[in-house]
C-alpha atoms as a PDB file:
ATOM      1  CA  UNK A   1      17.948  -7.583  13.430  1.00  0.00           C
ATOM      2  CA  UNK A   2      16.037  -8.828  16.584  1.00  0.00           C
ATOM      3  CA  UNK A   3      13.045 -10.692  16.188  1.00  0.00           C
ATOM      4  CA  UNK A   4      10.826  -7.921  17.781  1.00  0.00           C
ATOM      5  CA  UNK A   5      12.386  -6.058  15.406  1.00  0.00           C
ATOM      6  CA  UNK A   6      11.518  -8.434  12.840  1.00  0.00           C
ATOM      7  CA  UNK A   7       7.815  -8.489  14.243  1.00  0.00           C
ATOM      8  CA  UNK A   8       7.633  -4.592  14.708  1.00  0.00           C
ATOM      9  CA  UNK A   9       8.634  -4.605  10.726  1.00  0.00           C
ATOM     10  CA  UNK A  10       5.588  -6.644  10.008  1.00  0.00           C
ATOM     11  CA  UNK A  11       3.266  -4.893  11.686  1.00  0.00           C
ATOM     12  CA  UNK A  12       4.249  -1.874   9.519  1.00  0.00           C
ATOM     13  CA  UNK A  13       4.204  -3.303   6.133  1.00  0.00           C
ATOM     14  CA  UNK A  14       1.017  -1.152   5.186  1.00  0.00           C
ATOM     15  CA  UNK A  15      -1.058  -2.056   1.919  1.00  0.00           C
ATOM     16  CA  UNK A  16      -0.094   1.515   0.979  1.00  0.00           C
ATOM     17  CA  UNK A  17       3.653   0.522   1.249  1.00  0.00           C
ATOM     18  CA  UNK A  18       3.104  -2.948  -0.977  1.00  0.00           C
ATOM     19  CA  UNK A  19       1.312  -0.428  -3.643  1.00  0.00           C
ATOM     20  CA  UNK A  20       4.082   1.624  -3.893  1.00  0.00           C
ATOM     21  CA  UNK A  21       6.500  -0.719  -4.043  1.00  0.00           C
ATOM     22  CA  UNK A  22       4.924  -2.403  -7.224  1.00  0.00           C
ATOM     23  CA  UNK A  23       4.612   1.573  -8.567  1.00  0.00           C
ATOM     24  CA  UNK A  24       8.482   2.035  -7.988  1.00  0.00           C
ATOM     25  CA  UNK A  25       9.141  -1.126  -9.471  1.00  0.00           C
ATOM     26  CA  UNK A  26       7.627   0.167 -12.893  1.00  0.00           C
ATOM     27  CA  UNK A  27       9.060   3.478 -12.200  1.00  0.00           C
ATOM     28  CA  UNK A  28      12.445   2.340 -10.385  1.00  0.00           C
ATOM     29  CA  UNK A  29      13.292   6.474 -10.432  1.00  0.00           C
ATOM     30  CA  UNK A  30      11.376   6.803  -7.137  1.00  0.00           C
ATOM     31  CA  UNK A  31      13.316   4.320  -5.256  1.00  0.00           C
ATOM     32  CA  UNK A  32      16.697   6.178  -4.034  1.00  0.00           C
ATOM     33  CA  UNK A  33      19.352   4.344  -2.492  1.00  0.00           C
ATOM     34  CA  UNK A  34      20.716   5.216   0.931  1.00  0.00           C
ATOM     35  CA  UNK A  35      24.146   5.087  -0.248  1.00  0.00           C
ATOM     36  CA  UNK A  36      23.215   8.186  -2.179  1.00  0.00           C
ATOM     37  CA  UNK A  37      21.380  10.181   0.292  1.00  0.00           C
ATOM     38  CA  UNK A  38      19.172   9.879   2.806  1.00  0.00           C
ATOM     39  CA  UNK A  39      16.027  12.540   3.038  1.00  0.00           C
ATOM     40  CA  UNK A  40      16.339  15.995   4.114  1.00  0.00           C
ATOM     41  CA  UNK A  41      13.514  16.336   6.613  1.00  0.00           C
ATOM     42  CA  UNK A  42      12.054  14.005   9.738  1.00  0.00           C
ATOM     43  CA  UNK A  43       9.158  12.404   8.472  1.00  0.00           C
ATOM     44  CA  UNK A  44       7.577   8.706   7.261  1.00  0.00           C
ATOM     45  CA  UNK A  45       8.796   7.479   4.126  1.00  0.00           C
ATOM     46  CA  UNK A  46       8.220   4.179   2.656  1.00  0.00           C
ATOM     47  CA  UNK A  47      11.452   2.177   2.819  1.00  0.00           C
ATOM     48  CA  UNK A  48      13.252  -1.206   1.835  1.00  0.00           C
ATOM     49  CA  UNK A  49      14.738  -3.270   4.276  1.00  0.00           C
ATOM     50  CA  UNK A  50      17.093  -5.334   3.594  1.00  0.00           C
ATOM     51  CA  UNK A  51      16.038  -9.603   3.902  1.00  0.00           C
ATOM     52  CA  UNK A  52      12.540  -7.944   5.112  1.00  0.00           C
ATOM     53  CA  UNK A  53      10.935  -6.596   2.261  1.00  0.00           C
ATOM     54  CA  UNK A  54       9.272  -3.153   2.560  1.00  0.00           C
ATOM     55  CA  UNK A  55       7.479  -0.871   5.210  1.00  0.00           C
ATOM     56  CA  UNK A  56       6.936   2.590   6.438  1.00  0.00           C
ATOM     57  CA  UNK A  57       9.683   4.194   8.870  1.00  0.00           C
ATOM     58  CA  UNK A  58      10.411   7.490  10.379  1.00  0.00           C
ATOM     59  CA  UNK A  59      13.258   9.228   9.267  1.00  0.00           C
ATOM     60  CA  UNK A  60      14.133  10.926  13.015  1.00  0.00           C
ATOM     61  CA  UNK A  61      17.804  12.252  13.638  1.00  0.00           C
ATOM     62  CA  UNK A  62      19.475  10.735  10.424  1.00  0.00           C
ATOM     63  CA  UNK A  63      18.067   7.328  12.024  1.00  0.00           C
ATOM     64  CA  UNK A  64      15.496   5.057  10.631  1.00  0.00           C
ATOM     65  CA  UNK A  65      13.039   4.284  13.460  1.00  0.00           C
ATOM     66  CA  UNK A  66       9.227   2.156  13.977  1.00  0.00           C
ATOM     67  CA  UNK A  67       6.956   5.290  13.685  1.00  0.00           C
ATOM     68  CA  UNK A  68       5.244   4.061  17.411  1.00  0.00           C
ATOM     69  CA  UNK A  69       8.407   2.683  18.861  1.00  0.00           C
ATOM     70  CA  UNK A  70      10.969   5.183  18.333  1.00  0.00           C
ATOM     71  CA  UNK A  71      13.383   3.354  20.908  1.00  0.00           C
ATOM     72  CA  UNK A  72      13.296   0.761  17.976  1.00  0.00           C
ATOM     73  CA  UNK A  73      16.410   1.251  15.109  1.00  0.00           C
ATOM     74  CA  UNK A  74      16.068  -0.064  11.924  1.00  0.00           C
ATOM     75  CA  UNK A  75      19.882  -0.479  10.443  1.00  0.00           C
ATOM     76  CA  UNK A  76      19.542  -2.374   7.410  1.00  0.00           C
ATOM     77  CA  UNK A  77      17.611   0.212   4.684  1.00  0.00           C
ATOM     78  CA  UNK A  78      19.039  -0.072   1.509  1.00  0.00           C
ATOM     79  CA  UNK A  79      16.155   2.261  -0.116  1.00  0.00           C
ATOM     80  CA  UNK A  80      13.953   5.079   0.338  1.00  0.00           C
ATOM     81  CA  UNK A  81      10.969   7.213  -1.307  1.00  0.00           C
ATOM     82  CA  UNK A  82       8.319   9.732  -0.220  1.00  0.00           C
ATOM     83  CA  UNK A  83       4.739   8.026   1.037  1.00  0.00           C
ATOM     84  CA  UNK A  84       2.383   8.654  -1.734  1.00  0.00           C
ATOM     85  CA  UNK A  85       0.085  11.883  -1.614  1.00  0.00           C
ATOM     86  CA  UNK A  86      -3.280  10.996  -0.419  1.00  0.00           C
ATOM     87  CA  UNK A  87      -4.636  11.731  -3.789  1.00  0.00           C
ATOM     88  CA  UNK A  88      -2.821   9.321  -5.534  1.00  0.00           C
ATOM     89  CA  UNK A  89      -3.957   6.253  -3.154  1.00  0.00           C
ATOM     90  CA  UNK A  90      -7.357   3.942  -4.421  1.00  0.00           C
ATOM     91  CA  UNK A  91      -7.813   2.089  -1.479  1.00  0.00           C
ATOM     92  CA  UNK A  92     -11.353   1.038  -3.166  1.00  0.00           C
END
């Protein structure tokens, strides 16, 4: 991974994405590995990347992209799970 990459990565590792990551720790069910499928439609899903820790992605064209840079391809996801619905998210 480049270090723009690296950078763009940073930039997108959301308070929203931290939460759920400590969520799917205590429920590790939500997590699902790549290896095992990837998800079914194009959207943003909270991800894991691998020696970067965790962020927000598209899922565009079976490729994991930045959600403002799409020129930008993200290789190393281990993990995956839907972004929280707004309802479940205290951002107080």
């Amino acid at each position: 991974m480049t270090e723009l990459e690296k950078q763009a990565m940073e930039l997108y590792s959301f308070p929203e994405a931290r939460k759920a990551y400590i969520k799917g720790h205590q429920d590790a069910n939500q997590w699902i590995d790549c290896k095992e499928r990837l998800p079914e439609k194009e959207d943003v899903y909270n991800v894991y990347v691998t020696n970067i820790g965790v962020g927000s992605l598209s899922f565009i064209n079976g490729l994991w992209t930045m959600p403002l840079f799409k020129n930008i391809v993200i290789e190393n996801v281990s993990h995956w799970m839907p972004l929280p619905s707004t309802e479940s998210i205290n951002l107080k």
